[in-house]
PDB file of N, CA and C in Angstrom:
ATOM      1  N   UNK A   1     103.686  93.533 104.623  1.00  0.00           N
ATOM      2  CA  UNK A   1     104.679  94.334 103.925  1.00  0.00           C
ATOM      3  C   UNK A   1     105.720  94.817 104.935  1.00  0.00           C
ATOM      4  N   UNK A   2     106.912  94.588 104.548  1.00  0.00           N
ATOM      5  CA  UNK A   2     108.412  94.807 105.860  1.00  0.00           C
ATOM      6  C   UNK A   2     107.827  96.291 105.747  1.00  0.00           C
ATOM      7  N   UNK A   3     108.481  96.972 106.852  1.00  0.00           N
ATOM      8  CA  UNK A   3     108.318  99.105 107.374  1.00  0.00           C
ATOM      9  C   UNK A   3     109.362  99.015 106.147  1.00  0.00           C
ATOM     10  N   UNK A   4     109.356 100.192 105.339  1.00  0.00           N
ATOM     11  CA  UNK A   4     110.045 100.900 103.986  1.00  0.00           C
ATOM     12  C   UNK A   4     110.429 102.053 104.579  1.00  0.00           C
ATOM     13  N   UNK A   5     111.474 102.736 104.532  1.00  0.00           N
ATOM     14  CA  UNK A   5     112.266 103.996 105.066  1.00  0.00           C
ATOM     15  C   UNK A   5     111.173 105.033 104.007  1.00  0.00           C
ATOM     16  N   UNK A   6     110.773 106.363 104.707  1.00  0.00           N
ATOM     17  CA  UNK A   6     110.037 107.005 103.526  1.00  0.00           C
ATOM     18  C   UNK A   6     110.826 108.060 103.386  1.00  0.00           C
ATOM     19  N   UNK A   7     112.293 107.923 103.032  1.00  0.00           N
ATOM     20  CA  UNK A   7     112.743 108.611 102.430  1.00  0.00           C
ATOM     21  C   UNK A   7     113.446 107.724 101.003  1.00  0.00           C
ATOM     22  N   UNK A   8     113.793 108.783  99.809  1.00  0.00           N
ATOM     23  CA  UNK A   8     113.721 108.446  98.778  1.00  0.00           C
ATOM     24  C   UNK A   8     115.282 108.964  98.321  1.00  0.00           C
ATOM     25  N   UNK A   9     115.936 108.132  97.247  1.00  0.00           N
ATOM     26  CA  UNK A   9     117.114 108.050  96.416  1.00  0.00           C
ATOM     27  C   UNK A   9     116.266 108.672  95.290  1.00  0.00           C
ATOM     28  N   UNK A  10     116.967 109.279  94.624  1.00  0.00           N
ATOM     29  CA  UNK A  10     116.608 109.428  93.117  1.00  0.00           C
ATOM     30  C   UNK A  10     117.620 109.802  92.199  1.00  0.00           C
ATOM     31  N   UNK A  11     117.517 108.800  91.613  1.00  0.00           N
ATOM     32  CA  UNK A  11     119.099 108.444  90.438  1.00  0.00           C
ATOM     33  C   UNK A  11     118.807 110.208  89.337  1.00  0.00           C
ATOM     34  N   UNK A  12     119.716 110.436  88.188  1.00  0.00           N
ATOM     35  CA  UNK A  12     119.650 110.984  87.483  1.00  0.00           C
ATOM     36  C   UNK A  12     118.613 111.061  86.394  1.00  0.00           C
ATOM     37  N   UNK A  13     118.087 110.432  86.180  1.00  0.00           N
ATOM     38  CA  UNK A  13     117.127 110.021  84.989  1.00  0.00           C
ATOM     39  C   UNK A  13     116.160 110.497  85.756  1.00  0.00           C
ATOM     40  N   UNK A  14     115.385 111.255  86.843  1.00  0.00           N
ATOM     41  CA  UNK A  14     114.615 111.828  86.929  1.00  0.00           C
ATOM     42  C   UNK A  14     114.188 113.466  87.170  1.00  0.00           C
ATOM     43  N   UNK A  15     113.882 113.695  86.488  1.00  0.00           N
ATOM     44  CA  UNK A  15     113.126 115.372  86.267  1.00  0.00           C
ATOM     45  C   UNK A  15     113.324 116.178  87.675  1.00  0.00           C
ATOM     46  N   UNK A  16     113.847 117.240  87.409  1.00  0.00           N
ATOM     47  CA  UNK A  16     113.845 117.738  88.866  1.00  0.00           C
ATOM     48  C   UNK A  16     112.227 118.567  89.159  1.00  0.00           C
ATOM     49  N   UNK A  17     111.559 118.783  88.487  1.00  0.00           N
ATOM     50  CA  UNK A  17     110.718 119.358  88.256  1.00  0.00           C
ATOM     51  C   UNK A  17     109.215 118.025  89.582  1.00  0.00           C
ATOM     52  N   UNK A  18     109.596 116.676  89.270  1.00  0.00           N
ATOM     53  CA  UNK A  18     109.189 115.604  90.368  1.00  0.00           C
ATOM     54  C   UNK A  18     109.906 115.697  91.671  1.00  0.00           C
ATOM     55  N   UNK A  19     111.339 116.246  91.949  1.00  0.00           N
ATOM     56  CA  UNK A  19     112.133 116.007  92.881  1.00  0.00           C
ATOM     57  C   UNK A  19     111.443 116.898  93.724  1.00  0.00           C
ATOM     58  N   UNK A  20     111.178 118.289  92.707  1.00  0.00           N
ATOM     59  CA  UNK A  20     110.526 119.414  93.137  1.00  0.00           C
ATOM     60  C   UNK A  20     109.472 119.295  94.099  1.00  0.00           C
ATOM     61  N   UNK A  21     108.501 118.771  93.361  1.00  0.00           N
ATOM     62  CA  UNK A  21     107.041 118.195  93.762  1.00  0.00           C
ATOM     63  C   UNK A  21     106.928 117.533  94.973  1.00  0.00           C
ATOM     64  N   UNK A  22     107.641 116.099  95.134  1.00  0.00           N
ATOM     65  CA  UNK A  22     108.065 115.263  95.994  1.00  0.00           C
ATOM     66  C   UNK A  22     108.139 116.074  97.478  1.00  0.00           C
ATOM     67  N   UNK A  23     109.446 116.947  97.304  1.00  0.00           N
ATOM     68  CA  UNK A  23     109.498 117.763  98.076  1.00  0.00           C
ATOM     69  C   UNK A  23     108.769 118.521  99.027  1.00  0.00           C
ATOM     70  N   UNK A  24     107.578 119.044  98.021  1.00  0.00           N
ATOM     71  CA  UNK A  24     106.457 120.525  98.181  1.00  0.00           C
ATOM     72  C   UNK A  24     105.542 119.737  99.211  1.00  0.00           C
ATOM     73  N   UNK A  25     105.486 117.967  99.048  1.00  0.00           N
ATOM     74  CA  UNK A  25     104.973 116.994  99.705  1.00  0.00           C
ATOM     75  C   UNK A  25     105.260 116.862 100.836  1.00  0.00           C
ATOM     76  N   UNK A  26     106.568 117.156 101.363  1.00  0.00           N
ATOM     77  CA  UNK A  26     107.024 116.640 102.577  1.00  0.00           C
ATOM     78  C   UNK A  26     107.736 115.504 102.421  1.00  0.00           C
ATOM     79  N   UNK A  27     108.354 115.001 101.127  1.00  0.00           N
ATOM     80  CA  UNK A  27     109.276 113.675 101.376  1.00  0.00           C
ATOM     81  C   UNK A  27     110.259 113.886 101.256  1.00  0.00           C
ATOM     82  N   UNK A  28     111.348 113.274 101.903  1.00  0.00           N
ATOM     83  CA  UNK A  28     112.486 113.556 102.297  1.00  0.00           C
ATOM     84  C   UNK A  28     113.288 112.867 100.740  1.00  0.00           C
ATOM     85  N   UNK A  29     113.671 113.619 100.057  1.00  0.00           N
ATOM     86  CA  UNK A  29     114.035 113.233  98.782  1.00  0.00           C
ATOM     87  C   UNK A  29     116.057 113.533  98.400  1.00  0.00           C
ATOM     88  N   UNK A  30     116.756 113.074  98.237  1.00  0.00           N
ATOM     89  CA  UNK A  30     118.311 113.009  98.394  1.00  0.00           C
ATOM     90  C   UNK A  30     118.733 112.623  96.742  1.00  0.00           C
ATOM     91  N   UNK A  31     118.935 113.804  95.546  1.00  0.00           N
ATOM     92  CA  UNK A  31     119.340 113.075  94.716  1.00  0.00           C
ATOM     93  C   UNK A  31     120.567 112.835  94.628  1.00  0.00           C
ATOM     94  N   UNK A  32     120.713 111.557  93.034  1.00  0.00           N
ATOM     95  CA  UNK A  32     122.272 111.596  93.142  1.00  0.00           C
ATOM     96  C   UNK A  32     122.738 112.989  92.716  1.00  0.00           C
ATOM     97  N   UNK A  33     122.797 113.676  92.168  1.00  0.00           N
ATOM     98  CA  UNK A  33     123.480 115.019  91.528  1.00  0.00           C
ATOM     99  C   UNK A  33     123.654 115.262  93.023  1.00  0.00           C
ATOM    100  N   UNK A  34     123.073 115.612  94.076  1.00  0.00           N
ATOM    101  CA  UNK A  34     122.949 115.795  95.540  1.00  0.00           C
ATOM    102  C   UNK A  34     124.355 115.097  96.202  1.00  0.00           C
ATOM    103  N   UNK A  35     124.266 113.947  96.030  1.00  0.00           N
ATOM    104  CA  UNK A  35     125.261 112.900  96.372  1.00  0.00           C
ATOM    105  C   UNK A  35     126.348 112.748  95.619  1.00  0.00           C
ATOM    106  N   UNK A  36     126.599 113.833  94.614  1.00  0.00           N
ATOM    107  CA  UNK A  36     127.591 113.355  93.521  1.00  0.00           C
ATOM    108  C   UNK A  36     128.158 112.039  93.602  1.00  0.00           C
ATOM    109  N   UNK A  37     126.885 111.118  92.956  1.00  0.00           N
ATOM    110  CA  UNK A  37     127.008 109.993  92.459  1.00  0.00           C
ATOM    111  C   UNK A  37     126.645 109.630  91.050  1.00  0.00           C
ATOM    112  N   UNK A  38     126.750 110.834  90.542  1.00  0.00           N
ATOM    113  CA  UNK A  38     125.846 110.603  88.532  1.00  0.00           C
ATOM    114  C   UNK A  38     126.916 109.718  88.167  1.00  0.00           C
ATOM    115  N   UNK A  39     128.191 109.437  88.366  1.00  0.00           N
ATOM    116  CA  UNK A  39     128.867 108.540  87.872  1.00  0.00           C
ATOM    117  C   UNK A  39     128.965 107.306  88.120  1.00  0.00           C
ATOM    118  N   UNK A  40     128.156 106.801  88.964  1.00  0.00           N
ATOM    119  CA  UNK A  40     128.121 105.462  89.978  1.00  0.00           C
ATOM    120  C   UNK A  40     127.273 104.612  88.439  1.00  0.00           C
ATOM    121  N   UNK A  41     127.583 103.207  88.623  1.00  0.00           N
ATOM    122  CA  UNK A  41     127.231 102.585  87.687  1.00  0.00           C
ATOM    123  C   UNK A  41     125.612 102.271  88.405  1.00  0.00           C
ATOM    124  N   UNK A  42     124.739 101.590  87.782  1.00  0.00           N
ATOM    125  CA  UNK A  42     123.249 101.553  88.242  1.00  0.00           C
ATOM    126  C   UNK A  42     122.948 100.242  89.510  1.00  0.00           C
ATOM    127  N   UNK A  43     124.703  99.471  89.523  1.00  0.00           N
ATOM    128  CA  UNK A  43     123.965  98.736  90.679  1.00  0.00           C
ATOM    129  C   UNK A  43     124.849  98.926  91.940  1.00  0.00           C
ATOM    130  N   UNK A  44     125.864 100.383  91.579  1.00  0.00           N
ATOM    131  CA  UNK A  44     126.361 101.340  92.840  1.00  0.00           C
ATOM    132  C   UNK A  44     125.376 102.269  93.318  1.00  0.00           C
ATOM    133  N   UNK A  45     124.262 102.432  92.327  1.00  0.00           N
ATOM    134  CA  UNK A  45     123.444 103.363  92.873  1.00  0.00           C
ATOM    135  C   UNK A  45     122.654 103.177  93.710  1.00  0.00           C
ATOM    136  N   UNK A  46     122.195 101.796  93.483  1.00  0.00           N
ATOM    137  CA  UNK A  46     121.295 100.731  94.564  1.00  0.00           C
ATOM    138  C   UNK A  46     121.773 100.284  95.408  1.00  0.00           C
ATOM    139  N   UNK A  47     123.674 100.228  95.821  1.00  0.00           N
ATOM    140  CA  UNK A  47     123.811  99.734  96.743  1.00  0.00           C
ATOM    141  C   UNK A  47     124.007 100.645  97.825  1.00  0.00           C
ATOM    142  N   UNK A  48     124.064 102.579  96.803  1.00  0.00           N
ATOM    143  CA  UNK A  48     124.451 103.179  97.880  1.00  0.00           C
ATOM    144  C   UNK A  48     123.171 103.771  98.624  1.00  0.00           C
ATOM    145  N   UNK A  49     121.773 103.243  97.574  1.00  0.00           N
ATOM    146  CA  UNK A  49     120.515 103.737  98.773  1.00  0.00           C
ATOM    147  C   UNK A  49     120.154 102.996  99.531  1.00  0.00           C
ATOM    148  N   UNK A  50     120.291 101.667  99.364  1.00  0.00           N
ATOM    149  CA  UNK A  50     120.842 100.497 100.686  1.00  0.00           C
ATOM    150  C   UNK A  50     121.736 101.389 101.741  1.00  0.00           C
ATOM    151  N   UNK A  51     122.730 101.679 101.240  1.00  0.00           N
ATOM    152  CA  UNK A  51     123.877 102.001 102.506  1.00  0.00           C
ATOM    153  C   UNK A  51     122.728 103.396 103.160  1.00  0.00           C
ATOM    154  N   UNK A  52     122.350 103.926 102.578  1.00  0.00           N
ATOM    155  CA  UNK A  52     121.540 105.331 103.173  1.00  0.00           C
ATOM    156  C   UNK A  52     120.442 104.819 103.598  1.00  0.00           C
ATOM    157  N   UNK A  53     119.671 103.729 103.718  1.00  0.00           N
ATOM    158  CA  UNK A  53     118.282 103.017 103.951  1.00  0.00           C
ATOM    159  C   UNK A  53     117.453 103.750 103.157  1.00  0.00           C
ATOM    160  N   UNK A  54     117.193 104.443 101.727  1.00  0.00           N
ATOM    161  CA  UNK A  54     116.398 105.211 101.320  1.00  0.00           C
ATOM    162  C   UNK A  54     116.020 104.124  99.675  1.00  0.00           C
ATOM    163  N   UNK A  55     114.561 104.820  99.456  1.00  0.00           N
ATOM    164  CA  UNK A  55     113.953 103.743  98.547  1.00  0.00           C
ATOM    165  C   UNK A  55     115.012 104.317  97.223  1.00  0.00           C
ATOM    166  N   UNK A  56     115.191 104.110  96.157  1.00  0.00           N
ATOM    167  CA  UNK A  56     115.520 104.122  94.937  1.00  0.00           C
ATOM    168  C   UNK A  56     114.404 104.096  94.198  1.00  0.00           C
ATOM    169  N   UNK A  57     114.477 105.621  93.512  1.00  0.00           N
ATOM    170  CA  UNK A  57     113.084 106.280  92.671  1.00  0.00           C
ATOM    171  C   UNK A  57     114.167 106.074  91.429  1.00  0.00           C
ATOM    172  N   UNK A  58     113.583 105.937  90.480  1.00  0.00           N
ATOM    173  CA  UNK A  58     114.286 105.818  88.690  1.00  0.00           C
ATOM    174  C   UNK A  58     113.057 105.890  87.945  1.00  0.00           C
ATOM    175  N   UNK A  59     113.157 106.126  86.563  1.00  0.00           N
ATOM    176  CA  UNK A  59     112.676 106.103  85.195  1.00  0.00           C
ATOM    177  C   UNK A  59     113.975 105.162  84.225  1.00  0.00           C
ATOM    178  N   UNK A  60     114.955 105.024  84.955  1.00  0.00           N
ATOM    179  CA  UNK A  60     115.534 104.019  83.841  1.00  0.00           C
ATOM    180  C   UNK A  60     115.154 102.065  83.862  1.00  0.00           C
ATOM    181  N   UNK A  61     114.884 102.168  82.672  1.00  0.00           N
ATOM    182  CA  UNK A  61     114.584 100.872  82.503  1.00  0.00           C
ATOM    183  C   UNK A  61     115.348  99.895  83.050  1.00  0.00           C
ATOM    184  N   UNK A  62     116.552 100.345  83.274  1.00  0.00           N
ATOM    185  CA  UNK A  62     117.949  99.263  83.467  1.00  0.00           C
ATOM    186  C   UNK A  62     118.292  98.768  84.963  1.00  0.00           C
ATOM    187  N   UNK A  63     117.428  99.491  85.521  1.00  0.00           N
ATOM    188  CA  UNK A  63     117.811  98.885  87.232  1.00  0.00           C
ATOM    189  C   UNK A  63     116.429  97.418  87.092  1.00  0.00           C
ATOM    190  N   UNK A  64     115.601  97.538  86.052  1.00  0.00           N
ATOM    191  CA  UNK A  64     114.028  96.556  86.579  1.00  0.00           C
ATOM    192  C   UNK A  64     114.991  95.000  86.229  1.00  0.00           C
ATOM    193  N   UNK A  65     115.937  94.921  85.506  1.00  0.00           N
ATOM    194  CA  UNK A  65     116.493  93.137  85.279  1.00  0.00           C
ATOM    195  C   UNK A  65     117.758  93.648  86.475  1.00  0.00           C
ATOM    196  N   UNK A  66     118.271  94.626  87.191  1.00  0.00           N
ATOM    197  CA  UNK A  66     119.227  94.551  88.446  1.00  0.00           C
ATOM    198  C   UNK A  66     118.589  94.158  89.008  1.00  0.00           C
ATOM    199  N   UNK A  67     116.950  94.566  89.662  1.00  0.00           N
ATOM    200  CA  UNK A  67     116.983  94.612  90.945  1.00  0.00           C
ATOM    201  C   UNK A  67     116.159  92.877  90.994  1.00  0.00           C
ATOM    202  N   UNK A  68     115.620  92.686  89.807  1.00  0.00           N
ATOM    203  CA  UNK A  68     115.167  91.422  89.709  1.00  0.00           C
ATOM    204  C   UNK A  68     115.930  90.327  89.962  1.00  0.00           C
ATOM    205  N   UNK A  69     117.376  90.443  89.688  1.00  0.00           N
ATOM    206  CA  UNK A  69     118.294  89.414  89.624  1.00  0.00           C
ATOM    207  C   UNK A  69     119.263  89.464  91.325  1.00  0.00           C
ATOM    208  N   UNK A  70     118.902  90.645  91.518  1.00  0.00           N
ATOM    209  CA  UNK A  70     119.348  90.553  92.718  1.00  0.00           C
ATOM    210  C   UNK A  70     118.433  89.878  94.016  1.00  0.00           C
ATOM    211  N   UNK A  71     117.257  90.563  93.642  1.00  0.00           N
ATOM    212  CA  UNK A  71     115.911  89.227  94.564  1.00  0.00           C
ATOM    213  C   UNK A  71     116.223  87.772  94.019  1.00  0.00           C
ATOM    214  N   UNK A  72     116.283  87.578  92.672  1.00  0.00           N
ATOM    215  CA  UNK A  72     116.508  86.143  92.556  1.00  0.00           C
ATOM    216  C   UNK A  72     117.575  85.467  93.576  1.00  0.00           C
ATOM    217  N   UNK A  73     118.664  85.893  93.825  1.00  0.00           N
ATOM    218  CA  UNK A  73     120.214  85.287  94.439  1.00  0.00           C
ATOM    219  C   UNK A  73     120.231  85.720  95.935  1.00  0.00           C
ATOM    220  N   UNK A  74     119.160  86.363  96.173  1.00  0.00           N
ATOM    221  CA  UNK A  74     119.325  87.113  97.682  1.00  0.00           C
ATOM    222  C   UNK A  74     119.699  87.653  98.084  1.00  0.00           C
ATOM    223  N   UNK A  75     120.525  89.107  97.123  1.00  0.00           N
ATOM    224  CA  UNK A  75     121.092  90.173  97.601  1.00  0.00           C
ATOM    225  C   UNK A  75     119.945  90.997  98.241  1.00  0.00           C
ATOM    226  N   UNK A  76     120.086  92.222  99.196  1.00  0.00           N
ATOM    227  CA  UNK A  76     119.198  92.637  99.728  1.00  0.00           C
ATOM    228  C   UNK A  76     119.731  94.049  99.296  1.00  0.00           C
ATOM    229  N   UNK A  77     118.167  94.968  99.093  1.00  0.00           N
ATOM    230  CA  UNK A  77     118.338  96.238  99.030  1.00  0.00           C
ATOM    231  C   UNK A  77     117.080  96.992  99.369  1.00  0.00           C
ATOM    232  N   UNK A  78     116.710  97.866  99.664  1.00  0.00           N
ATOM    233  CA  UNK A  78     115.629  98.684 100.229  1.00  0.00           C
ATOM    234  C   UNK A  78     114.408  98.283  99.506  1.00  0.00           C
ATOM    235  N   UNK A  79     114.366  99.495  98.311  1.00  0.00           N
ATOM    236  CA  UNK A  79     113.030  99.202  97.401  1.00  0.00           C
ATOM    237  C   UNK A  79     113.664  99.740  96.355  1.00  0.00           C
ATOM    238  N   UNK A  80     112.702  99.932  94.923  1.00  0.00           N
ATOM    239  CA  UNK A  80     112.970 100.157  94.018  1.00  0.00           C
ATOM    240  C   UNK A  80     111.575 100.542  93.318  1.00  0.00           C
ATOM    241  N   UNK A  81     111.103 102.425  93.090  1.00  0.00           N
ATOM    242  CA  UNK A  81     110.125 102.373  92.723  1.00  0.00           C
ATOM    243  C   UNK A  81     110.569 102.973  91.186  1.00  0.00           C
ATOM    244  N   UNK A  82     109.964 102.701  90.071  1.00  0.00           N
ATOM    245  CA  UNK A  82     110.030 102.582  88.686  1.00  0.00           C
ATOM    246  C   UNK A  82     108.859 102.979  88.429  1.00  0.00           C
ATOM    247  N   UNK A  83     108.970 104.221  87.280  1.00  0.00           N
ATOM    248  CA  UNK A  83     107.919 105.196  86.355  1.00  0.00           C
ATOM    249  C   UNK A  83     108.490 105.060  85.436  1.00  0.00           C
ATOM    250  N   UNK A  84     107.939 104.544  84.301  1.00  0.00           N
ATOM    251  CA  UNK A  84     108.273 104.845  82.938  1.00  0.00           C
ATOM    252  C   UNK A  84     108.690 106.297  82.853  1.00  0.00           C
ATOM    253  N   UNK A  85     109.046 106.634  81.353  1.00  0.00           N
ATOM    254  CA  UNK A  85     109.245 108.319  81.319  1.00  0.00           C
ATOM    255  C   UNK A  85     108.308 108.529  80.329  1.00  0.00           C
ATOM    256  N   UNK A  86     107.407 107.647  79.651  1.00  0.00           N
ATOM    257  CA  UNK A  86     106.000 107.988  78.895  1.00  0.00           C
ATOM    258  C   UNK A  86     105.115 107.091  79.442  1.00  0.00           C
ATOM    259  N   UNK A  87     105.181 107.128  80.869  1.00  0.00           N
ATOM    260  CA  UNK A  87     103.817 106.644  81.725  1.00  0.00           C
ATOM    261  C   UNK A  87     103.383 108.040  82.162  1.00  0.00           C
ATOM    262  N   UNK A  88     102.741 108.360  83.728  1.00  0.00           N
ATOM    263  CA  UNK A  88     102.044 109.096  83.736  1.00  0.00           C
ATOM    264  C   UNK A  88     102.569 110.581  83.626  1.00  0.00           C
ATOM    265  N   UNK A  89     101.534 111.702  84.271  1.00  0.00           N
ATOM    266  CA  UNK A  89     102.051 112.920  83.926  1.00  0.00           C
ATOM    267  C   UNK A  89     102.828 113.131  85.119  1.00  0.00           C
ATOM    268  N   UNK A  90     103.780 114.320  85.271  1.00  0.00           N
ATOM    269  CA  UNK A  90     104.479 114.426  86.668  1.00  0.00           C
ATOM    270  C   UNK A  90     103.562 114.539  87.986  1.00  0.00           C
ATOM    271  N   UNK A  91     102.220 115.066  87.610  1.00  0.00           N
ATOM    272  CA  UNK A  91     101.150 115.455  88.750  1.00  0.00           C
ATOM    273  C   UNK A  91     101.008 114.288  89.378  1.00  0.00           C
ATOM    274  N   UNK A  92     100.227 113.321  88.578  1.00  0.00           N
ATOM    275  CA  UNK A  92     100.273 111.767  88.716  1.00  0.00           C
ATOM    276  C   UNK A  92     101.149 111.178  89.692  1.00  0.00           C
ATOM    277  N   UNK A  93     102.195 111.194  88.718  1.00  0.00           N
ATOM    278  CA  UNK A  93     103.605 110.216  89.532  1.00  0.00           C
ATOM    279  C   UNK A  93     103.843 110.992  90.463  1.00  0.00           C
ATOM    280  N   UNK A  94     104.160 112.291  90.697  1.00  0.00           N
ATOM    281  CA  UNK A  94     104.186 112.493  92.508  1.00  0.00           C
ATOM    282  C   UNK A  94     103.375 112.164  93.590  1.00  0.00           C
ATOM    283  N   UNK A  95     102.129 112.470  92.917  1.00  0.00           N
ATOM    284  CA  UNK A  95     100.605 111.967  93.516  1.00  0.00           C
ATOM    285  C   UNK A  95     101.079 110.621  94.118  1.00  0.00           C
ATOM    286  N   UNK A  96     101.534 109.582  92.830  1.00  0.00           N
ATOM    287  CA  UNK A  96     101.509 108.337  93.558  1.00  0.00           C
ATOM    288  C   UNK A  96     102.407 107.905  94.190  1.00  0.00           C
ATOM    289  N   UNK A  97     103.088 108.250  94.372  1.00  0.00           N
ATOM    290  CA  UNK A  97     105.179 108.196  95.002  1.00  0.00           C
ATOM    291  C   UNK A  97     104.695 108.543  96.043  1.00  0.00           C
ATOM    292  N   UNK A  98     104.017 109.722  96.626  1.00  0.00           N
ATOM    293  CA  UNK A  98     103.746 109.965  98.187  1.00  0.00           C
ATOM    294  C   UNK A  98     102.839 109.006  98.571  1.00  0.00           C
ATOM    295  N   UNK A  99     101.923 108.823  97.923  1.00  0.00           N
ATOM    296  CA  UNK A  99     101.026 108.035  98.426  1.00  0.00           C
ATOM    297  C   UNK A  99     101.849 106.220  98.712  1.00  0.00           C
ATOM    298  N   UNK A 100     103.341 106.192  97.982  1.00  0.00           N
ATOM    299  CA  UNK A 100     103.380 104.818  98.714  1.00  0.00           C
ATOM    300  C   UNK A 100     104.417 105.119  99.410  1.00  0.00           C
ATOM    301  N   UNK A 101     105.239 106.236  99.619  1.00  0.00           N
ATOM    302  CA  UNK A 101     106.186 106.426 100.515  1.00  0.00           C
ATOM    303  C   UNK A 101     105.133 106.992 101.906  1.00  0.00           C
ATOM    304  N   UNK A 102     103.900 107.124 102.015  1.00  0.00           N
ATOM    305  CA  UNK A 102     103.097 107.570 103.069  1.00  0.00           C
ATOM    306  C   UNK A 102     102.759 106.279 103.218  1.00  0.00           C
ATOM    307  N   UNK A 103     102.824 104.888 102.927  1.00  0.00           N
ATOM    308  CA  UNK A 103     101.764 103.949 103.080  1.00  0.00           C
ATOM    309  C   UNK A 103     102.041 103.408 104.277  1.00  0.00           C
ATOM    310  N   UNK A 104     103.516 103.661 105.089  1.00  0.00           N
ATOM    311  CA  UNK A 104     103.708 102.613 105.979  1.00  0.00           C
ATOM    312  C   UNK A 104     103.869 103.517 107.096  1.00  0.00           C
ATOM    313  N   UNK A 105     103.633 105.109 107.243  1.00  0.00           N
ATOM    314  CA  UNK A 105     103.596 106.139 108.486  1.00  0.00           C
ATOM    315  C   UNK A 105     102.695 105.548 109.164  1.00  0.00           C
TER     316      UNK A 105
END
């Protein structure tokens, strides 16, 4: 597995209430509202956590056929971690977000 930057993007579509959490963790977390980028379209948002080396955290469905099509053609971008928003509970999904932004310390 390539080293993953363990710091984290997190688009709008996620709860600050996780950003919160994330945080209380020790991960270095940068949202867009942070970045006043809520207006960036979804594959400016990925290119600008590329430009920052930071993973791209979302709940929107709409980056999973970007970032797919962009591995297909060989564009390059950090990572891209994806939670449904009726998958787990927030305890959960922070639980597991550190545990893979810790995987490569």
């Amino acid at each position: 597995m390539p080293n993953v930057p363990s710091t984290l993007y997190v688009d709008v579509h996620v709860p600050a209430s996780i950003t919160s959490g994330l945080r209380l963790r020790g991960i270095d977390v940068l949202t867009s509202q942070e970045d006043q980028t809520t207006r960036f379209t979804d594959e400016q948002l990925l290119q600008r956590a590329k430009a920052l080396s930071r993973v791209l955290f979302t709940q929107d469905q709409d980056f999973l056929p970007i970032a797919s099509e962009l591995q297909r053609v060989g564009v390059q971008f950090v990572a891209v971690i994806f939670a449904h928003q009726l998958g787990p509970g927030i305890g959960e999904m922070i639980g597991d977000i550190e545990l893979l932004m810790n995987a490569e310390k």
